[in-house]
C-alpha atoms as a PDB file:
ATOM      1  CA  UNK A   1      33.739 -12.401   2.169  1.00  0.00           C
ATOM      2  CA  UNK A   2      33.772  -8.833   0.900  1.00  0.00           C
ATOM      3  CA  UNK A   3      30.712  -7.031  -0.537  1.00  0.00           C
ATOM      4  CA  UNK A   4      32.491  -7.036  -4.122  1.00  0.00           C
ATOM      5  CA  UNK A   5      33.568 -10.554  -4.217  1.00  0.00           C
ATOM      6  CA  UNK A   6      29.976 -11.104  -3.189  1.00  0.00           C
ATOM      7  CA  UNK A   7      28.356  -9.066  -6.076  1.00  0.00           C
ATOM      8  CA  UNK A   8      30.840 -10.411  -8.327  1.00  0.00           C
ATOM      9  CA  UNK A   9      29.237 -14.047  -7.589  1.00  0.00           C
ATOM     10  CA  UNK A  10      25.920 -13.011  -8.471  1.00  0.00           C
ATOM     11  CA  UNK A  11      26.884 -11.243 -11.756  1.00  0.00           C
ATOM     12  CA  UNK A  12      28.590 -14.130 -12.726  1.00  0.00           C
ATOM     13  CA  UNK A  13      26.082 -16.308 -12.136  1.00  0.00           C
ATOM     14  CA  UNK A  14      23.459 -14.426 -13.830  1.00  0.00           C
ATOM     15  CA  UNK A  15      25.800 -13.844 -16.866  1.00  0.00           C
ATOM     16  CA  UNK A  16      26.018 -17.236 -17.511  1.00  0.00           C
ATOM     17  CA  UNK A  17      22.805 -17.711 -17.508  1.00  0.00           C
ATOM     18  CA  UNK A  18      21.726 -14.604 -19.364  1.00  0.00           C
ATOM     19  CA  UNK A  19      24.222 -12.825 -20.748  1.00  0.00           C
ATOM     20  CA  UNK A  20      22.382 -10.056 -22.295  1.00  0.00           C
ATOM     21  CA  UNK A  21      20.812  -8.954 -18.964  1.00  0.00           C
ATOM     22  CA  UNK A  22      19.993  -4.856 -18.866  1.00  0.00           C
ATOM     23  CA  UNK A  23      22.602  -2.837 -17.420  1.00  0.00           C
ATOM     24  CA  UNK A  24      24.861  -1.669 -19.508  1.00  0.00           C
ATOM     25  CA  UNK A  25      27.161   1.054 -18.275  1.00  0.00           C
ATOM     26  CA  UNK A  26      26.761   3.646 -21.086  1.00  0.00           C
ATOM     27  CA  UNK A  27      23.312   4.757 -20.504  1.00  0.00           C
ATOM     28  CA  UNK A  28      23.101   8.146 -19.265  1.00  0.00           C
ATOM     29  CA  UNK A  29      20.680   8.496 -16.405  1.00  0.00           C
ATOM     30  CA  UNK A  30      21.721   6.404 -13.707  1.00  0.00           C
ATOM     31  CA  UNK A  31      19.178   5.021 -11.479  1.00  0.00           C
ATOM     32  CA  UNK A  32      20.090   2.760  -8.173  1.00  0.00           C
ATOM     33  CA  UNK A  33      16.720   0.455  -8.154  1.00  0.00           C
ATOM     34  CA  UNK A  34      16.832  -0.840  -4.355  1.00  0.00           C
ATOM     35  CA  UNK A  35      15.262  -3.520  -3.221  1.00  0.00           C
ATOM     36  CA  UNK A  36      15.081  -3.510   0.451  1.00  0.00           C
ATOM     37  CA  UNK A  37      15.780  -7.078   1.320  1.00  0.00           C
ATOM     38  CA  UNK A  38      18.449  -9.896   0.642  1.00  0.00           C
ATOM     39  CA  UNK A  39      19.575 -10.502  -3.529  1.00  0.00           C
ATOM     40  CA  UNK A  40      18.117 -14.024  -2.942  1.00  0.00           C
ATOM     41  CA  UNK A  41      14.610 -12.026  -1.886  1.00  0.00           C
ATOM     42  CA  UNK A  42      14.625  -9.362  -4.487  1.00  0.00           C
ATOM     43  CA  UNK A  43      15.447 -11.729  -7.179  1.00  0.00           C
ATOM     44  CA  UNK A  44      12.816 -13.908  -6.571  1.00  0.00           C
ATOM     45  CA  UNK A  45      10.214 -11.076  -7.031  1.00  0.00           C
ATOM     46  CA  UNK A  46       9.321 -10.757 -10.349  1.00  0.00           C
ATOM     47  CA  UNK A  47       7.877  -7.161 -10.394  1.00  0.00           C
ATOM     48  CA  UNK A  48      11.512  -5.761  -9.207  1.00  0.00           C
ATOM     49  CA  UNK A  49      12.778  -8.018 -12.025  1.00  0.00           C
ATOM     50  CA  UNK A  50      10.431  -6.777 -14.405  1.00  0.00           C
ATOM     51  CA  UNK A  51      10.857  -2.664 -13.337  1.00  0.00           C
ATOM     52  CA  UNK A  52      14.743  -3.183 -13.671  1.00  0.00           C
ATOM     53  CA  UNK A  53      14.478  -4.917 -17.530  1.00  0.00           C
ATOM     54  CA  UNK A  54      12.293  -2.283 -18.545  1.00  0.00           C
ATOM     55  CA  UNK A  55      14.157   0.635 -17.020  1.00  0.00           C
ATOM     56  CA  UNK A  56      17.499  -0.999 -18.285  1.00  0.00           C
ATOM     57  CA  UNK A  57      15.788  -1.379 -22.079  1.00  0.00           C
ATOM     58  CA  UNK A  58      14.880   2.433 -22.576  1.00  0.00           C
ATOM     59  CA  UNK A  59      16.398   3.801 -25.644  1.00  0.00           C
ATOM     60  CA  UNK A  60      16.361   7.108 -27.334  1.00  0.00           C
ATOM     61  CA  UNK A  61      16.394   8.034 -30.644  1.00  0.00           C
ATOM     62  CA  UNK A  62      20.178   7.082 -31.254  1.00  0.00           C
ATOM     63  CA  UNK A  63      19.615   3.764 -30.143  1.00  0.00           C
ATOM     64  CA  UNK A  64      21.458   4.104 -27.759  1.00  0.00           C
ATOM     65  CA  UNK A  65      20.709   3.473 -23.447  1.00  0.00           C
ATOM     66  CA  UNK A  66      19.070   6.496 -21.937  1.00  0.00           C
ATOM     67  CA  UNK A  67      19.421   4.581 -18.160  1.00  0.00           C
ATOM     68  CA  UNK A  68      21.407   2.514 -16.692  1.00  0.00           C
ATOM     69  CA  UNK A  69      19.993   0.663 -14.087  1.00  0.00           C
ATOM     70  CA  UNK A  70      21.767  -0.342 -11.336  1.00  0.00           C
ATOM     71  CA  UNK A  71      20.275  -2.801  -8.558  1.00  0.00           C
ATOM     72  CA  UNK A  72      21.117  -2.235  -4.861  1.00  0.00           C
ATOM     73  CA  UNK A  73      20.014  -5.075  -2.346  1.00  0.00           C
ATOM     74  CA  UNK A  74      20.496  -4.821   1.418  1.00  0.00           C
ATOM     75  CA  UNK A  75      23.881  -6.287   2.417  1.00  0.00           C
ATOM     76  CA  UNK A  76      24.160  -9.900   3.940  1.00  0.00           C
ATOM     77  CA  UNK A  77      24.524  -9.443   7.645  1.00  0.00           C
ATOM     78  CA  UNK A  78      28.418  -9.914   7.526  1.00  0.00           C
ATOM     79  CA  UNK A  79      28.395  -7.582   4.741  1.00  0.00           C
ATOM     80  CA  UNK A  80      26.893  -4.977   7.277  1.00  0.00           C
ATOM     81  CA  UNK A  81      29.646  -4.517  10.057  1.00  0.00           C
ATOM     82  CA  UNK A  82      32.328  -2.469   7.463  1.00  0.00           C
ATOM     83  CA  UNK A  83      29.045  -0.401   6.396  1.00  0.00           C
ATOM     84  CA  UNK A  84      28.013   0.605   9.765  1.00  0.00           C
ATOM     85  CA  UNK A  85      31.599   1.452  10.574  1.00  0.00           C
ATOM     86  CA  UNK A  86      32.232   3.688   7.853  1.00  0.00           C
ATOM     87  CA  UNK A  87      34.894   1.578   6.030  1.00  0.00           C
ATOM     88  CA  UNK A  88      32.744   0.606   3.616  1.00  0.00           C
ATOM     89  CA  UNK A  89      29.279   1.921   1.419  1.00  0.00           C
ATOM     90  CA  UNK A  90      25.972   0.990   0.065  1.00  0.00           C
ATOM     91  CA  UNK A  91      27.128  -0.129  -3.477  1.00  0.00           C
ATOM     92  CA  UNK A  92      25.220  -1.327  -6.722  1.00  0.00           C
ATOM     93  CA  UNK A  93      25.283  -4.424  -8.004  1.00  0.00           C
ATOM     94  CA  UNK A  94      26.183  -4.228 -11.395  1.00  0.00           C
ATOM     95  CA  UNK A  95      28.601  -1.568 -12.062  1.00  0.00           C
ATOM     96  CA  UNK A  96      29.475  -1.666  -8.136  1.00  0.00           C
ATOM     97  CA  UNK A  97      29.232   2.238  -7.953  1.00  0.00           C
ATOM     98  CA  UNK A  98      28.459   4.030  -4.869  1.00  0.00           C
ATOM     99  CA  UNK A  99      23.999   3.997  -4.588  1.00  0.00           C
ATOM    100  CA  UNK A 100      24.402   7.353  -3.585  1.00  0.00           C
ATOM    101  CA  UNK A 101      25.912   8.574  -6.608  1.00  0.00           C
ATOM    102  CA  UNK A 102      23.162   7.691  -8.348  1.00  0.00           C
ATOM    103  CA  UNK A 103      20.574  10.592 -10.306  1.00  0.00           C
ATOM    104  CA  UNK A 104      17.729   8.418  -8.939  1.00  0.00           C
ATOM    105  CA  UNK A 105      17.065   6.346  -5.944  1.00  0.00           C
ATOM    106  CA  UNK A 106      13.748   4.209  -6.420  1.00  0.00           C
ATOM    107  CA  UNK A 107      13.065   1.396  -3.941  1.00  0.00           C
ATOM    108  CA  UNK A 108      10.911  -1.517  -4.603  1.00  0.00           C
ATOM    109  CA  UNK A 109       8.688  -2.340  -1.792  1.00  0.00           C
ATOM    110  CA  UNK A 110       6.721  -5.676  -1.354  1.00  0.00           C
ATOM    111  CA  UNK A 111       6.406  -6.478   2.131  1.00  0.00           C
ATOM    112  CA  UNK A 112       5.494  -3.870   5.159  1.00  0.00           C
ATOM    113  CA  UNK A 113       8.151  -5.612   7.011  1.00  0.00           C
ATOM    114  CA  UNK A 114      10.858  -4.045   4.509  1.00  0.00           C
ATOM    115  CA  UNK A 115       9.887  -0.276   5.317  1.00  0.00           C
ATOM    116  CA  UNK A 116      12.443  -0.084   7.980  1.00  0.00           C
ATOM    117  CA  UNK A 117      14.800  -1.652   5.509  1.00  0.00           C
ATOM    118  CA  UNK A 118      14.428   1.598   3.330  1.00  0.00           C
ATOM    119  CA  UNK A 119      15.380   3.445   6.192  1.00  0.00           C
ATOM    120  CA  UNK A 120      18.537   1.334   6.925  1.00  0.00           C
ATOM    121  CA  UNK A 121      19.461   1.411   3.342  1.00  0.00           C
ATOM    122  CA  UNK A 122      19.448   5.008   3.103  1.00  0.00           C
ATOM    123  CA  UNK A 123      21.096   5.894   6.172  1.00  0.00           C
ATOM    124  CA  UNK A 124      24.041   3.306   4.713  1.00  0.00           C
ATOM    125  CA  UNK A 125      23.975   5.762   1.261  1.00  0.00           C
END
């Protein structure tokens, strides 16, 4: 399976669920929030979940999205092999952008274990 049809799962998933998830593509600042693990990982924590709604809900005085946050999760392992070769790149989630396009890169960090994740991750951007 390819990293987009992949994504695409997810987003439909959680758009059934919830359609009026943060994200929206018009905000201005773009920020790649990565979490350093597997989607099923980074979902499940609830501060990642809670830094991405907030970040995603920022208005300005028109109303209108100052960010848009994207999430970026590390790549299943059969995800990885097109990645490593070049053929393919760290991408967001949502909007399925390149991460390193992004303004800003934050990472999310829960476990010591994912520190060499980071490093992965970016050398993938």
């Amino acid at each position: 399976m390819k990293l987009r049809e992949r994504y695409e799962i997810f987003r439909d998933a959680e758009r059934k669920r919830h359609p009026e998830l943060p994200g929206s593509p018009e905000g201005r600042a773009r920020v790649a929030l990565c979490y350093p693990n597997r989607y099923s990982v980074g979902m499940a924590n609830l501060g990642f979940q809670a830094v991405w709604s907030l970040l995603g809900s920022q208005s300005g005085q028109s109303g209108h999205s100052q960010i848009h946050c994207d999430r970026v999760f590390l790549p299943e392992d059969e995800d990885m092999e097109p990645i490593r070769a070049g053929r393919e790149e760290l991408r967001t989630l949502d909007a399925f952008y390149p991460a390193r396009e992004a303004h800003v890169i934050a990472f999310a960090v829960s476990f010591e274990s994912d520190y060499l994740h980071v490093l992965s991750m970016l050398k993938m951007m």
